[in-house]
Each structure stands twice: as C-alpha cells, then as structure tokens.
Protein backbone atom coordinates (compact mmCIF):
# COMPACT_ATOMS: atom_id res chain seq x y z
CA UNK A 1 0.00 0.00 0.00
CA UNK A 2 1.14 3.62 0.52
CA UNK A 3 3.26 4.47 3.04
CA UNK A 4 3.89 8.30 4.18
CA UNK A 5 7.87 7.62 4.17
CA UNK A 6 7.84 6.39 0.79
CA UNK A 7 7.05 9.82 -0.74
CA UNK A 8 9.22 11.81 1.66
CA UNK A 9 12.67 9.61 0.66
CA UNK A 10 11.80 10.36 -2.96
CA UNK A 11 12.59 13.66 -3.05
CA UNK A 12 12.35 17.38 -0.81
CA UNK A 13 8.49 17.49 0.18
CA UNK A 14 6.22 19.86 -1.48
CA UNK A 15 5.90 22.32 1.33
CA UNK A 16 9.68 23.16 1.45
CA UNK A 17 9.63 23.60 -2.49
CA UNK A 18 6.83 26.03 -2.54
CA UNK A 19 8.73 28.33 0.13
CA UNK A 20 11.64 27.90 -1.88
CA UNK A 21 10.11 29.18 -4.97
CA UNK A 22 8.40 32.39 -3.06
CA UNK A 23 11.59 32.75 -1.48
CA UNK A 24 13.64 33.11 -5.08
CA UNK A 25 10.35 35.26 -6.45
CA UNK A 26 10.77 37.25 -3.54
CA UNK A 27 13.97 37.80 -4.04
CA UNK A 28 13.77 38.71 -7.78
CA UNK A 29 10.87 41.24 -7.04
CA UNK A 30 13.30 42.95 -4.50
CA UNK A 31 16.17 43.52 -6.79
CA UNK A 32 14.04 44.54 -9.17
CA UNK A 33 12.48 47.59 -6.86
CA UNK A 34 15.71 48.48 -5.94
CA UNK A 35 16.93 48.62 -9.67
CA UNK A 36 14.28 50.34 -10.58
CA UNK A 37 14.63 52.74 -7.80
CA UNK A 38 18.26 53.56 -8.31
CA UNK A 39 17.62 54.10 -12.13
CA UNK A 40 15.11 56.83 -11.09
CA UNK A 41 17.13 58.38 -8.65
CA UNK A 42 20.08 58.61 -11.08
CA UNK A 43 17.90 59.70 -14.25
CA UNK A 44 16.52 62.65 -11.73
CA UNK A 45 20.42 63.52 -11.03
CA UNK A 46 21.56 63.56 -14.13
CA UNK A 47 18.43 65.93 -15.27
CA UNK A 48 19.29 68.62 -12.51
CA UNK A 49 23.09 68.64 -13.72
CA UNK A 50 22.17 69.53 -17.00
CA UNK A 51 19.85 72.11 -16.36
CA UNK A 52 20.45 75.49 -18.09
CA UNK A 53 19.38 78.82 -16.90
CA UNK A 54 16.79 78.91 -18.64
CA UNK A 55 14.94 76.22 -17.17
CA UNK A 56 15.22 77.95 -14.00
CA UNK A 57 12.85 81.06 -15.97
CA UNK A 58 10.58 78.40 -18.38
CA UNK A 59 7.72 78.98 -15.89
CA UNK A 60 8.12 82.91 -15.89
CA UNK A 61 5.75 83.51 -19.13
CA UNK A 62 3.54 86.83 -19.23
CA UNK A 63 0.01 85.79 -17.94
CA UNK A 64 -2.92 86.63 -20.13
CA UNK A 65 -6.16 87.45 -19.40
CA UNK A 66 -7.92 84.49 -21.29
CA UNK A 67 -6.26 82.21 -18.45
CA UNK A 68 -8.61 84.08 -15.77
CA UNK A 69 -11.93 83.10 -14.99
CA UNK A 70 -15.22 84.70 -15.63
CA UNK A 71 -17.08 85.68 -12.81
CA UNK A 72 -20.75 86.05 -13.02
C-alpha cells in the first residue's frame, strides 16, 4: 500500500519547495524595486546637472487674461 515515508525519501516534500520558490520570487521582485529605484534616482540627477538657466525662468511667461476666470 502507501506508506507516508515512501514519498518523503523520494525527493524534498512539497511544502519546502513552494517556500523555496516564493523565497527566489521574492527575491527577484526585491532587486528589481531596488533597480528600478536607483535608475530613477540617477535619471533625476543627471536631469538637474544639466539644467540650463533657462529652465530655472521656463515657468516665468507673461500671464494673459484668457487664463482668468469669468465671474458672473
């Protein structure tokens, strides 16, 4: 018949596969965040180096009156 030893001789049990599968996912998705994370971060440097001084002024435009609203 079947015995409860046979299966666990054959190879790891089920249980400890499964947590070792989350365990390299998890892993993965970690690296991943932090790679992503770092690429943002240095993207966002290297656009604030290479800012010119007119980018400090690009906001400074002569306001219209067509932007106002219309009271009534």
């Amino acid at each position: 018949m079947f015995n409860e030893n046979e299966t666990l001789t054959t190879g790891e049990p089920a249980d400890r596969k499964a947590l070792r599968v989350i365990g390299w996912f998890s892993m993965g998705m970690a690296v991943a965040t932090i790679g992503i994370y770092l690429g943002y971060e240095l993207r966002c440097r290297y656009k604030f180096k290479r800012r010119t001084p007119y980018d400090f002024y690009s906001s400074a435009e002569a306001q219209t009156a067509n932007e106002f609203g219309v009271g009534i």
